[in-house]
N, C-alpha and C. Protein backbone atom coordinates (compact mmCIF):
# COMPACT_ATOMS: atom_id res chain seq x y z
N UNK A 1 0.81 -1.19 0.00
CA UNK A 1 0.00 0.00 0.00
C UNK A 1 0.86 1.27 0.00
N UNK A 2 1.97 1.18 0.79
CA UNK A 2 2.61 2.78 0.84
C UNK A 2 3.77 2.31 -0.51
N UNK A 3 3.69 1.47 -0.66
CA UNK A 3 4.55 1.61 -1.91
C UNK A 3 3.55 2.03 -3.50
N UNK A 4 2.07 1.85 -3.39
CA UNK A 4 1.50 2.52 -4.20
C UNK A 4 1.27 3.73 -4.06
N UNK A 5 1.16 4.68 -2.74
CA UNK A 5 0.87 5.98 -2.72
C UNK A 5 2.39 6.76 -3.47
N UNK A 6 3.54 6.11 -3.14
CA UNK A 6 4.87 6.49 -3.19
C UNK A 6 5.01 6.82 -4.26
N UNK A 7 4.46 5.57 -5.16
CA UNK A 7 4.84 5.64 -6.92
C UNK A 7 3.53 6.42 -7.51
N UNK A 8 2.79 6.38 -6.92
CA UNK A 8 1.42 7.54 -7.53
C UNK A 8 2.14 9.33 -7.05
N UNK A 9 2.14 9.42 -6.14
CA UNK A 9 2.79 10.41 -5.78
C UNK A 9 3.77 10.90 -7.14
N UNK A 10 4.81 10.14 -6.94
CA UNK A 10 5.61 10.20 -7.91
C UNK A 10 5.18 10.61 -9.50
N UNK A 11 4.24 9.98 -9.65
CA UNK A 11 3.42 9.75 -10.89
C UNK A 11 2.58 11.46 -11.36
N UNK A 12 2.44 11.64 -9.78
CA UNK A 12 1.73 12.87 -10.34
C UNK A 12 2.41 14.10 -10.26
N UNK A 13 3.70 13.82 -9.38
CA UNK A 13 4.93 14.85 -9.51
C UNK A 13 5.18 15.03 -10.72
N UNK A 14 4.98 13.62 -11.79
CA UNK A 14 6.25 14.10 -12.74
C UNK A 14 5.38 14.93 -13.64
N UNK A 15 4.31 14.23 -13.79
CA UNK A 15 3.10 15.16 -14.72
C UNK A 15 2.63 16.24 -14.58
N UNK A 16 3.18 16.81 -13.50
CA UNK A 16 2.64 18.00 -12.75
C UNK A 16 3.94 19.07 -13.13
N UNK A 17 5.48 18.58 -13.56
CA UNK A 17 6.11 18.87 -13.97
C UNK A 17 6.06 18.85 -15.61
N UNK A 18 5.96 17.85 -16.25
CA UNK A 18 5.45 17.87 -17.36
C UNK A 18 4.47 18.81 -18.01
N UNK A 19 3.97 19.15 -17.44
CA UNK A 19 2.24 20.29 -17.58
C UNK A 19 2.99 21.35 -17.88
N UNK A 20 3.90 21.74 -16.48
CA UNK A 20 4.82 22.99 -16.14
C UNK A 20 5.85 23.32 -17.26
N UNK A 21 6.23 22.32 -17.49
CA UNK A 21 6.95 22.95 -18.78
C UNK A 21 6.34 22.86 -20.28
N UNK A 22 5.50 22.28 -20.33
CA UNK A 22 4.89 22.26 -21.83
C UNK A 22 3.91 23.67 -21.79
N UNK A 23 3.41 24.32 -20.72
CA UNK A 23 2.52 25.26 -20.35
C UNK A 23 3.53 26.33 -20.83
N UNK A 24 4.69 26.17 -20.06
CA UNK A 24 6.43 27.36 -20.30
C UNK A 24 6.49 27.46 -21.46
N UNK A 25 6.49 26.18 -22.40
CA UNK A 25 6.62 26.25 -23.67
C UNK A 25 5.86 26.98 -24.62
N UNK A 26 4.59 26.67 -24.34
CA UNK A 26 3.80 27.28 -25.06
C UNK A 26 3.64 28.78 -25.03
N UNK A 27 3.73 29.08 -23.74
CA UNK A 27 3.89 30.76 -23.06
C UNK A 27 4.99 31.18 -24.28
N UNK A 28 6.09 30.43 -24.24
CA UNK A 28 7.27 31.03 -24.94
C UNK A 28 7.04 31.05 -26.75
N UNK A 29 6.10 29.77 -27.40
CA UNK A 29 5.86 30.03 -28.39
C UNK A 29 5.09 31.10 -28.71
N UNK A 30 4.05 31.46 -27.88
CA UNK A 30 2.54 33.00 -28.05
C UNK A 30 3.74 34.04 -27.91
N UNK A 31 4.88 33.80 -27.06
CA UNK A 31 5.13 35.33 -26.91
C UNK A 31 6.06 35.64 -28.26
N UNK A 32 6.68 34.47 -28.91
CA UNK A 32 7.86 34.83 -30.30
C UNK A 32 6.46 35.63 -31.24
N UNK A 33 5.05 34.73 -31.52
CA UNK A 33 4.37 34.80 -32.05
C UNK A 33 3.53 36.35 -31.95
N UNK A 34 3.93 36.90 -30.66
CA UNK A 34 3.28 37.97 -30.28
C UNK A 34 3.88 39.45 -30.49
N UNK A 35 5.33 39.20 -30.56
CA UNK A 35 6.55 39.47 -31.03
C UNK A 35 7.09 40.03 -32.55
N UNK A 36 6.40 38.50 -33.08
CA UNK A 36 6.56 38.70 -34.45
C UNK A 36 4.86 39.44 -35.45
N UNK A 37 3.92 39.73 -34.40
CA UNK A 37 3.18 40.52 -34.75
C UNK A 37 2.82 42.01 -34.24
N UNK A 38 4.03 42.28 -33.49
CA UNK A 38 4.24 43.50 -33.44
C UNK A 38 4.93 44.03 -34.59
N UNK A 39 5.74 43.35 -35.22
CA UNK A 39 6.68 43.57 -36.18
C UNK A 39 5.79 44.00 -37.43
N UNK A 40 4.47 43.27 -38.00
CA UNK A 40 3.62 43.20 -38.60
C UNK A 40 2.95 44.64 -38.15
N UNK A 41 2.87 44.61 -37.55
CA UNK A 41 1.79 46.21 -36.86
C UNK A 41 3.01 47.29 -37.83
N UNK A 42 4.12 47.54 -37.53
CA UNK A 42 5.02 48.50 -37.74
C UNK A 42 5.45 48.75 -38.94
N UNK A 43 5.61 47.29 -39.81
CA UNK A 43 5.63 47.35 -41.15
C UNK A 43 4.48 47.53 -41.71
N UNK A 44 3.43 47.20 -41.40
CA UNK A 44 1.74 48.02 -41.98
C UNK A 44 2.03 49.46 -41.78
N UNK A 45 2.48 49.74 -40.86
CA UNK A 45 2.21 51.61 -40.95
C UNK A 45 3.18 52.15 -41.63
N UNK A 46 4.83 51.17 -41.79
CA UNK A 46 5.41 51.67 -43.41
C UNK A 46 4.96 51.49 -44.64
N UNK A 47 4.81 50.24 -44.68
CA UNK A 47 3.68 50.53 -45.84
C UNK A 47 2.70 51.45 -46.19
N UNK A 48 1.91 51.75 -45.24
CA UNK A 48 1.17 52.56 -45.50
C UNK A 48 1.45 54.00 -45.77
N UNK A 49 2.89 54.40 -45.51
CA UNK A 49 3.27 56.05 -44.71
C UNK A 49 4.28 56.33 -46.59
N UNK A 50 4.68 54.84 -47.12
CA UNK A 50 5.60 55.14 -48.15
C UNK A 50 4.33 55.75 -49.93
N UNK A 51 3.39 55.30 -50.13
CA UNK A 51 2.57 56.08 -50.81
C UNK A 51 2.83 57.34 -50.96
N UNK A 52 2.63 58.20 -49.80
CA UNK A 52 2.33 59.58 -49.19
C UNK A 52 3.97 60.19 -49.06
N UNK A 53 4.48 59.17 -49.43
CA UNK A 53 6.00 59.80 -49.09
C UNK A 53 6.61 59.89 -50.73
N UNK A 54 6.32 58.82 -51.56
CA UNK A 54 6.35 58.96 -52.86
C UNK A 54 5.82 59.90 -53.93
N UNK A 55 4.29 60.11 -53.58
CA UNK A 55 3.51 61.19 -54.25
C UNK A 55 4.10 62.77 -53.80
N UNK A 56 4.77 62.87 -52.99
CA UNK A 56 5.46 63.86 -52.12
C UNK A 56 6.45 64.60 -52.86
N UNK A 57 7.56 63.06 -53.03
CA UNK A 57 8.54 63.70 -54.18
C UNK A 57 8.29 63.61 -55.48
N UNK A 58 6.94 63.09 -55.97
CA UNK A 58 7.14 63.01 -57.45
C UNK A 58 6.98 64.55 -57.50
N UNK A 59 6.02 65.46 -56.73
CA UNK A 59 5.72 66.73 -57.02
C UNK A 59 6.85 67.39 -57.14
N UNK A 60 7.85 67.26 -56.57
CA UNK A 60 9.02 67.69 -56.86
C UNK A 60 9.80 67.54 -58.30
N UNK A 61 9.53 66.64 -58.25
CA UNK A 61 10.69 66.38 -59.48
C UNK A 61 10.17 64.94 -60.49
N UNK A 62 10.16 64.94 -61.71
CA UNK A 62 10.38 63.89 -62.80
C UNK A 62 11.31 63.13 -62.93
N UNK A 63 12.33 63.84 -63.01
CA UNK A 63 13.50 62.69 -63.62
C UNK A 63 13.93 61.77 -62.92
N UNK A 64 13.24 61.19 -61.60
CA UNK A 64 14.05 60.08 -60.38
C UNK A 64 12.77 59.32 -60.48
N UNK A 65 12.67 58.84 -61.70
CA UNK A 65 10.88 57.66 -61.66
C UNK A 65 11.73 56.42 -61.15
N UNK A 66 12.86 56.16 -61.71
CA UNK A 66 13.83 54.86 -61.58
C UNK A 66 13.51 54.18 -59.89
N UNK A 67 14.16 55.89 -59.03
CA UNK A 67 14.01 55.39 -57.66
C UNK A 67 12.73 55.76 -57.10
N UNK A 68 11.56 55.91 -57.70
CA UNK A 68 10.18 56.09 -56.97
C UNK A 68 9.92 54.61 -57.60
N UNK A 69 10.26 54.21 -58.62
CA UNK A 69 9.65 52.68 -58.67
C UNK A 69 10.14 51.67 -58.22
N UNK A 70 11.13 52.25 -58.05
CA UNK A 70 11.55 51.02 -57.18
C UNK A 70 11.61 50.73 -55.73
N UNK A 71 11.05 51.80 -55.09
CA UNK A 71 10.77 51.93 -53.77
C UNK A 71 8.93 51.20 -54.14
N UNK A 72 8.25 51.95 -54.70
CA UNK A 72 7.17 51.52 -55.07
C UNK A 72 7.13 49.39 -55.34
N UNK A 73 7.80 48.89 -56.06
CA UNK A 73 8.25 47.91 -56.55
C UNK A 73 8.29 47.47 -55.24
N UNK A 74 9.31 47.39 -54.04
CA UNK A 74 9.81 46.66 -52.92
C UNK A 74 8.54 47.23 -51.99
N UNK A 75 7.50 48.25 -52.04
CA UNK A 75 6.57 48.05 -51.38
C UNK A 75 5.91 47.32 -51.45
N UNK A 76 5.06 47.02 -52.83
CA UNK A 76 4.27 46.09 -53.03
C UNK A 76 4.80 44.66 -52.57
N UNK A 77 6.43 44.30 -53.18
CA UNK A 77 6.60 42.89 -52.89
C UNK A 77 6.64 42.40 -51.28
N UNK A 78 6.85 43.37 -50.42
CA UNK A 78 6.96 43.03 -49.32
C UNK A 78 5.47 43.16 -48.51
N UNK A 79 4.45 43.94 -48.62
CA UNK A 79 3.40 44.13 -48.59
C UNK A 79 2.48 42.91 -49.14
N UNK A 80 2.94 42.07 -49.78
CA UNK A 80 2.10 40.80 -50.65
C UNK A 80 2.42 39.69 -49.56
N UNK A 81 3.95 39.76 -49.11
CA UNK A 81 4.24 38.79 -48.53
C UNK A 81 2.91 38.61 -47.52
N UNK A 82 2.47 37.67 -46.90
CA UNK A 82 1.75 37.33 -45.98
C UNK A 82 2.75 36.98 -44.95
N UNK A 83 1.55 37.30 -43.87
CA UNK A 83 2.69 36.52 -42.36
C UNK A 83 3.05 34.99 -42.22
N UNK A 84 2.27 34.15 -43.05
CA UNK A 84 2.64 32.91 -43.44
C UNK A 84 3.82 32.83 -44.15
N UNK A 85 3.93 33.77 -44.60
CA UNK A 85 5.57 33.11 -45.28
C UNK A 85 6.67 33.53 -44.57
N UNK A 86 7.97 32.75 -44.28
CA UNK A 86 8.90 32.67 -43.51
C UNK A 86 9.33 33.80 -43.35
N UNK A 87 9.81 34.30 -41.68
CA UNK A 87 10.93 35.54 -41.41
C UNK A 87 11.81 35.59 -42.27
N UNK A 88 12.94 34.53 -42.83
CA UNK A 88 13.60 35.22 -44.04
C UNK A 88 13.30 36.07 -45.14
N UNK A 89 12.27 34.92 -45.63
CA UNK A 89 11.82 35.99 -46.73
C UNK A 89 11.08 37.27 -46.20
N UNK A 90 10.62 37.55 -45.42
CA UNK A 90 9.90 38.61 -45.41
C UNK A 90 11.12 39.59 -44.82
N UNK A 91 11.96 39.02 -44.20
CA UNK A 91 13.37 39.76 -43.87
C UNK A 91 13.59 40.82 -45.10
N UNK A 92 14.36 39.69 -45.93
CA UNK A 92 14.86 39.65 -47.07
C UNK A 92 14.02 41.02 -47.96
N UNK A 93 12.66 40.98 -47.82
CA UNK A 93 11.84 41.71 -48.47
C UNK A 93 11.88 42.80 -48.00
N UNK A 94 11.60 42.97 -46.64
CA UNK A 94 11.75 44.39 -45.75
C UNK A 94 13.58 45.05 -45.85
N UNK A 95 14.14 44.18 -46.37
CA UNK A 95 15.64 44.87 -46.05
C UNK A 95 15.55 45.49 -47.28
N UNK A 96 14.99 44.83 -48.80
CA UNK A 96 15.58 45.32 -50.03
C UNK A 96 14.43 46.79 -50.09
N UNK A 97 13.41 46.93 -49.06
CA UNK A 97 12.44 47.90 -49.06
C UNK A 97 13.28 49.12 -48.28
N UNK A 98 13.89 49.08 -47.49
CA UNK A 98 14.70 49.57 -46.76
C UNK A 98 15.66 50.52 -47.34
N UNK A 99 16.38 49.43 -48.23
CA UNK A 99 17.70 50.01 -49.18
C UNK A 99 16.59 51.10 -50.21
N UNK A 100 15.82 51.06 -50.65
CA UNK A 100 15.36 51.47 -51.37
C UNK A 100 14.70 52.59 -50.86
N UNK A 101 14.26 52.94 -49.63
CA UNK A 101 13.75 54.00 -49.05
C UNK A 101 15.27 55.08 -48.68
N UNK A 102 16.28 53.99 -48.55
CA UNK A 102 17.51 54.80 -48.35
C UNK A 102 18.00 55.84 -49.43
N UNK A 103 17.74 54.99 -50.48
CA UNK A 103 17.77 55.83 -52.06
C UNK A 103 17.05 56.78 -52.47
N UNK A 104 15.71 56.46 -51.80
CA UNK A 104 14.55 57.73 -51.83
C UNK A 104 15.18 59.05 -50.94
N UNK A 105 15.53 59.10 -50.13
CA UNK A 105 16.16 59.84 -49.17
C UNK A 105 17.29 60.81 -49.49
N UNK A 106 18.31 60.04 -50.07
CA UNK A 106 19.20 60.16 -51.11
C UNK A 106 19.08 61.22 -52.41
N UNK A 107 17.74 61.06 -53.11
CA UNK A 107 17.20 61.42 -53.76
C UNK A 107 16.78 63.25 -53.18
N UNK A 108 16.18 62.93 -52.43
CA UNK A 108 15.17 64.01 -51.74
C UNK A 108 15.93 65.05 -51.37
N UNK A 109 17.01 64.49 -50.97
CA UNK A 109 18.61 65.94 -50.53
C UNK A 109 18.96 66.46 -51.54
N UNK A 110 18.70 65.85 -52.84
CA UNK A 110 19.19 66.66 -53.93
C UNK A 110 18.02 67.81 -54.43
N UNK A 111 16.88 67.79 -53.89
CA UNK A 111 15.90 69.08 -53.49
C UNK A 111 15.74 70.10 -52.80
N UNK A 112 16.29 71.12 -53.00
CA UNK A 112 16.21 71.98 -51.00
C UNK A 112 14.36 72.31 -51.07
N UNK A 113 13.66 72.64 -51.87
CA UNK A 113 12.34 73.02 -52.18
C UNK A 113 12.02 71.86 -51.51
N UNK A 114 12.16 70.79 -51.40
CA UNK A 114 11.22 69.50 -51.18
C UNK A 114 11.94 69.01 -49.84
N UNK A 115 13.22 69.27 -49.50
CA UNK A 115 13.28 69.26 -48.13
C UNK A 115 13.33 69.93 -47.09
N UNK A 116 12.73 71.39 -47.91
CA UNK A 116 11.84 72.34 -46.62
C UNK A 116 10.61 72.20 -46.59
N UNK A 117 9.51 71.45 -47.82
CA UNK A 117 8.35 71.03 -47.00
C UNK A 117 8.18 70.55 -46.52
N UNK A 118 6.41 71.14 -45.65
CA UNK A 118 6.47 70.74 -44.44
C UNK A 118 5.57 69.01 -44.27
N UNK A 119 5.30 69.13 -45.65
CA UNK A 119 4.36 67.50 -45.72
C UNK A 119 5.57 67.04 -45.58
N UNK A 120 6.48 67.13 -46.89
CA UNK A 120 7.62 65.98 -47.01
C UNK A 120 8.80 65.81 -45.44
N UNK A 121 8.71 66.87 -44.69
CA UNK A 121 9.03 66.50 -43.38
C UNK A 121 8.39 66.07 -42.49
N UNK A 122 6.78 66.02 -42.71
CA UNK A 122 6.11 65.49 -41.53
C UNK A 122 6.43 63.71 -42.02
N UNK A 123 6.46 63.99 -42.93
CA UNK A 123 6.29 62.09 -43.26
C UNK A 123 7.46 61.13 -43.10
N UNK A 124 8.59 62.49 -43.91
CA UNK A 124 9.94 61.80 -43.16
C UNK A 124 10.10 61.18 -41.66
N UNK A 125 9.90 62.35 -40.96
CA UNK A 125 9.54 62.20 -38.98
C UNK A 125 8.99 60.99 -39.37
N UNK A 126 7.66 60.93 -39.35
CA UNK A 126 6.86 59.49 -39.57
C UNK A 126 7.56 58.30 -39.77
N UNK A 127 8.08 58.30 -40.99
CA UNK A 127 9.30 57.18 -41.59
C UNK A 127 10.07 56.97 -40.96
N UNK A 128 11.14 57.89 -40.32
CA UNK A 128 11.98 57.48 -39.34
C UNK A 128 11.30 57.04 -38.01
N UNK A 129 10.20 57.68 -37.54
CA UNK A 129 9.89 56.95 -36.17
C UNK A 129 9.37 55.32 -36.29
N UNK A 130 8.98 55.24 -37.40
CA UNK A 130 8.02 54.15 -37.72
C UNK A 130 9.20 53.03 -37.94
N UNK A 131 10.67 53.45 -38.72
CA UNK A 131 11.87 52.77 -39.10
C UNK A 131 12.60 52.25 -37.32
N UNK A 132 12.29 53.26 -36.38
CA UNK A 132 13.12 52.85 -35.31
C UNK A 132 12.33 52.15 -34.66
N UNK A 133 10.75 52.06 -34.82
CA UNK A 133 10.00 51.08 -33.96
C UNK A 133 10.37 49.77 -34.40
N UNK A 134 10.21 49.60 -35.88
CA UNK A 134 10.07 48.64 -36.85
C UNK A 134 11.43 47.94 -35.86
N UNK A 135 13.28 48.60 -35.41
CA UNK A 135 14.15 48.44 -35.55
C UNK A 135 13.86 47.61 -33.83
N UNK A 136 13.35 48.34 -33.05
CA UNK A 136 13.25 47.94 -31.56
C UNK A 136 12.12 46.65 -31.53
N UNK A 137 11.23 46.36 -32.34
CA UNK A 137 10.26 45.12 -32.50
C UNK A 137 11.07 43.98 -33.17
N UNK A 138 11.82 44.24 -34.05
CA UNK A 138 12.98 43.64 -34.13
C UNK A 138 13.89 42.72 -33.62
N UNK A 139 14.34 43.44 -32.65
CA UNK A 139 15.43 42.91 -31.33
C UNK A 139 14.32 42.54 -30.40
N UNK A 140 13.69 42.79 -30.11
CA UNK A 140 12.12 42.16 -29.09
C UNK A 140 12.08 40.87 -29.63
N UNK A 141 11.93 40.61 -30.97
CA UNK A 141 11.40 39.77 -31.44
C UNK A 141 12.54 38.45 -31.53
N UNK A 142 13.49 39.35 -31.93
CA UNK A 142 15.11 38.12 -31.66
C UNK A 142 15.55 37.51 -30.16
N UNK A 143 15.35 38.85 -29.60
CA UNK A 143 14.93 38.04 -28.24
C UNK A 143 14.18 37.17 -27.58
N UNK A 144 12.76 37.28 -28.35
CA UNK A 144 11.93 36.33 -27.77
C UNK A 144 11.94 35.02 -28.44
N UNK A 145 12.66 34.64 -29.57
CA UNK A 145 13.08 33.88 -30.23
C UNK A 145 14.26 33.02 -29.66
N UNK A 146 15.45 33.93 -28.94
CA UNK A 146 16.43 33.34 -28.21
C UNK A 146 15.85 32.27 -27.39
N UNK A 147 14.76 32.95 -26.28
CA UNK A 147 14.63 32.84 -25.24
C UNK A 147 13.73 31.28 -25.49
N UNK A 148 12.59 31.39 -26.34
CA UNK A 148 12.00 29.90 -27.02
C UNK A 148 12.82 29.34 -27.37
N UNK A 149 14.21 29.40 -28.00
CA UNK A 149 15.18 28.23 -28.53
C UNK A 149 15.71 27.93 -27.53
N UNK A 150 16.26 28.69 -27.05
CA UNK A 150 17.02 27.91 -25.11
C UNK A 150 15.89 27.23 -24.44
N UNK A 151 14.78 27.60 -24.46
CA UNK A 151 13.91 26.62 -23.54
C UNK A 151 13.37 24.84 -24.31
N UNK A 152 13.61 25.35 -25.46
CA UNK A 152 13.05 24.01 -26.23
C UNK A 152 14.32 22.78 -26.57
N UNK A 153 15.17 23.79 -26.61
CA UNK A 153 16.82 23.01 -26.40
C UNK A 153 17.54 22.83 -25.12
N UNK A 154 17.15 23.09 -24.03
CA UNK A 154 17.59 22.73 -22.61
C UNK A 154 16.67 21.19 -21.94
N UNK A 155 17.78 20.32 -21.64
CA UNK A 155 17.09 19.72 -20.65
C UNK A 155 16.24 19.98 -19.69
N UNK A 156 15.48 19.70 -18.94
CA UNK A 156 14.50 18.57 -19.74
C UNK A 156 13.19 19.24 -20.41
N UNK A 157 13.50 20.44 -21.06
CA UNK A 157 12.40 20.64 -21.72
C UNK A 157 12.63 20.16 -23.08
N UNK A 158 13.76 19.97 -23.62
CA UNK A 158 13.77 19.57 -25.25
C UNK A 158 13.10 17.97 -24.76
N UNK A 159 12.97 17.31 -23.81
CA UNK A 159 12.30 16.16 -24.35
C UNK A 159 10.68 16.35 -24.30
N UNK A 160 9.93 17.46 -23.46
CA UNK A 160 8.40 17.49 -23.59
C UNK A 160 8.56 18.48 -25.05
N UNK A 161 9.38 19.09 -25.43
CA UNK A 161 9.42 19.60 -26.61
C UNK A 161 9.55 18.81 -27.83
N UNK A 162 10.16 17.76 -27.63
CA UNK A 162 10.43 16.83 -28.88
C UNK A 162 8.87 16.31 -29.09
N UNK A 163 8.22 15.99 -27.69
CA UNK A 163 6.93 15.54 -27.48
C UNK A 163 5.84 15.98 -27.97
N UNK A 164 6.25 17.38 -27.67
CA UNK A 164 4.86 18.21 -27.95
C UNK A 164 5.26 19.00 -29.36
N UNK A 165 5.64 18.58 -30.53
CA UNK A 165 6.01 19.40 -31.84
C UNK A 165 6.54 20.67 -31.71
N UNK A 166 6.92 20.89 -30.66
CA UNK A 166 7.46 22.46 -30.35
C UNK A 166 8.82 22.53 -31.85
N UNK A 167 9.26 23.58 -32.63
CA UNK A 167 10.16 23.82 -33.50
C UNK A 167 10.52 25.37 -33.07
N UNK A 168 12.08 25.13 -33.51
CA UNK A 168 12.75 26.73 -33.26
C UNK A 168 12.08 27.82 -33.94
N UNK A 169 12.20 28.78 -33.67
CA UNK A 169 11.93 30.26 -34.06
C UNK A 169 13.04 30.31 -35.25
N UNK A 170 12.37 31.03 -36.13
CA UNK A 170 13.66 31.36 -36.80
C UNK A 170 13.89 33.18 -36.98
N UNK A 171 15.17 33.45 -36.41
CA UNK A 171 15.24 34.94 -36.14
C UNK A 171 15.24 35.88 -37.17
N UNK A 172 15.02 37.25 -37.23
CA UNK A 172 14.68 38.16 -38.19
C UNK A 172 16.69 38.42 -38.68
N UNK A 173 16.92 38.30 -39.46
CA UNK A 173 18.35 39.07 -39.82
C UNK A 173 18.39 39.35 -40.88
N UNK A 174 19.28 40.57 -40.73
CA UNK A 174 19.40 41.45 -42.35
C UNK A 174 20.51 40.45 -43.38
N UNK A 175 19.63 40.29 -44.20
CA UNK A 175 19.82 39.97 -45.57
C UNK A 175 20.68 40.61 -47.15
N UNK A 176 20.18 41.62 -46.55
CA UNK A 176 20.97 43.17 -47.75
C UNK A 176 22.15 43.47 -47.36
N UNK A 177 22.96 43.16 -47.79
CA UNK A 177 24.53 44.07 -47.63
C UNK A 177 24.49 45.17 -47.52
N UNK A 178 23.71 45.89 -47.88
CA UNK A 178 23.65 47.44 -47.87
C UNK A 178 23.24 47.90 -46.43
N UNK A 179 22.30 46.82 -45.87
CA UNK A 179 21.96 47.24 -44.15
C UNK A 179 22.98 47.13 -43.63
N UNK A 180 24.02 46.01 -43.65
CA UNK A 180 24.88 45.78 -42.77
C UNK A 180 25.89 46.70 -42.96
N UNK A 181 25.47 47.76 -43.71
CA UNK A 181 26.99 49.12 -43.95
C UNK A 181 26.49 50.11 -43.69
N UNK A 182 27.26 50.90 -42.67
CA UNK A 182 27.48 52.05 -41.84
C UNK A 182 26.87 53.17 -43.24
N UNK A 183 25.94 54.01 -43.19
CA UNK A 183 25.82 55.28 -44.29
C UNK A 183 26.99 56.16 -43.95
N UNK A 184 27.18 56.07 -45.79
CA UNK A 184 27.65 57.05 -45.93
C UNK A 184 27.34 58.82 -45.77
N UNK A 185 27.86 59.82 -45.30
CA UNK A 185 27.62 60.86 -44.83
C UNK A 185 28.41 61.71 -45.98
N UNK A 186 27.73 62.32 -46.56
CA UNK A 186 28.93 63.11 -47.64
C UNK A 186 28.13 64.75 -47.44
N UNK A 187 28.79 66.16 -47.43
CA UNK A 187 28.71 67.48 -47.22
C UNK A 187 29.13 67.79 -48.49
N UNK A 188 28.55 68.76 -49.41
CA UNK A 188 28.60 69.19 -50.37
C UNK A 188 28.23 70.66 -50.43
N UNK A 189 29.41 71.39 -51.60
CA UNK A 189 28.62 72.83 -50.79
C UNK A 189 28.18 73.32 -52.23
C-alpha cells in the first residue's frame, strides 16, 4: 500500500512537472508569435506612410521615376508577402524595401524646395519613427526567439518539446549588404 501511494505520488509529480513545462513552452511560443506581430503592426504603418512619401517627391521632381519605382516595386513585394511566409523571406523583403527608401532619401537631398516642405518633413519624422519602432520590435522579437530556442533546447524541456512538436523560431536578420553598412555621410557645398 505505501509503496502505491509512493509511486502515484511520484506519478503525479512528474506530470505535474510535465504540464509545467509544456505550459512554459507554449507561453514562450505565443510570446515569439506575439513578437513577431508586433513587427507586422510597424511594417503596416510603413507601408502605408511610403505612398504619401512617394507622391510627395514626385511633385518635386520627374527625372528620379527609376528610384520612386523602385521603392514603389519593394513596397508592393513586401506588402504581398503574408505573415505565413517565412521571417527570411519577409526579412529579405523588408531589407531590399529599406535600401530602397535609403535611395529615396538620397534622392530628396538633392531638393532643398522638397526638403523644406512641411508635408515631405512630416512624413519623413513618420518614416523614421516608424523605421526605429520597426528596428526595436525587431530585437524584441530576436529576443523572444532566443529565449523559445534555449527553452526548447535545454534539458528537460527539449524532451516534452520533442513531445509536444514544439520547433525553433527562426530569427529576423538582415539579408541586404547594404543594411549591414554604416551610411555614408557626404557634405557638399
Amino acid at each position: 500500500m505505501i509503496i502505491f501511494i509512493v509511486v502515484a505520488v511520484i506519478v503525479v509529480i512528474l506530470v505535474l512537472i510535465f504540464v509545467g513545462i509544456y505550459n512554459g513552452l507554449v507561453r514562450g511560443r505565443n510570446n515569439v508569435k506575439n513578437a513577431w506581430a508586433q513587427i507586422d503592426v510597424q511594417l503596416k504603418r510603413r507601408h502605408d506612410l511610403i505612398p504619401n512619401l512617394v507622391e510627395t517627391v514626385k511633385g518635386y521632381q520627374i527625372h528620379e521615376r527609376e528610384t520612386l519605382e523602385a521603392v514603389t516595386k519593394a513596397r508592393n513585394i513586401a506588402q504581398q508577402l503574408s505573415s505565413s511566409a517565412g521571417v527570411g523571406q519577409i526579412a529579405k523583403a523588408e531589407g531590399e524595401l529599406s535600401s530602397a527608401l535609403s535611395r529615396l532619401m538620397v534622392v530628396a537631398e538633392q531638393y532643398p524646395n522638397l526638403k523644406a516642405n512641411e508635408n515631405f518633413l512630416a512624413l519623413q519624422e513618420e518614416l523614421a519613427s516608424t523605421e526605429n519602432k520597426i528596428s526595436f520590435s525587431r530585437q524584441y522579437y530576436n529576443d523572444s526567439v532566443m529565449k523559445y530556442n534555449n527553452q526548447i533546447q535545454m534539458f528537460p524541456q527539449n524532451i516534452v518539446a520533442g513531445m509536444g512538436g514544439f520547433k525553433a523560431g527562426e530569427f529576423f536578420e538582415v539579408t541586404v549588404a547594404e543594411e549591414r553598412e554604416a551610411p555614408k555621410v557626404k557634405f557638399t557645398a
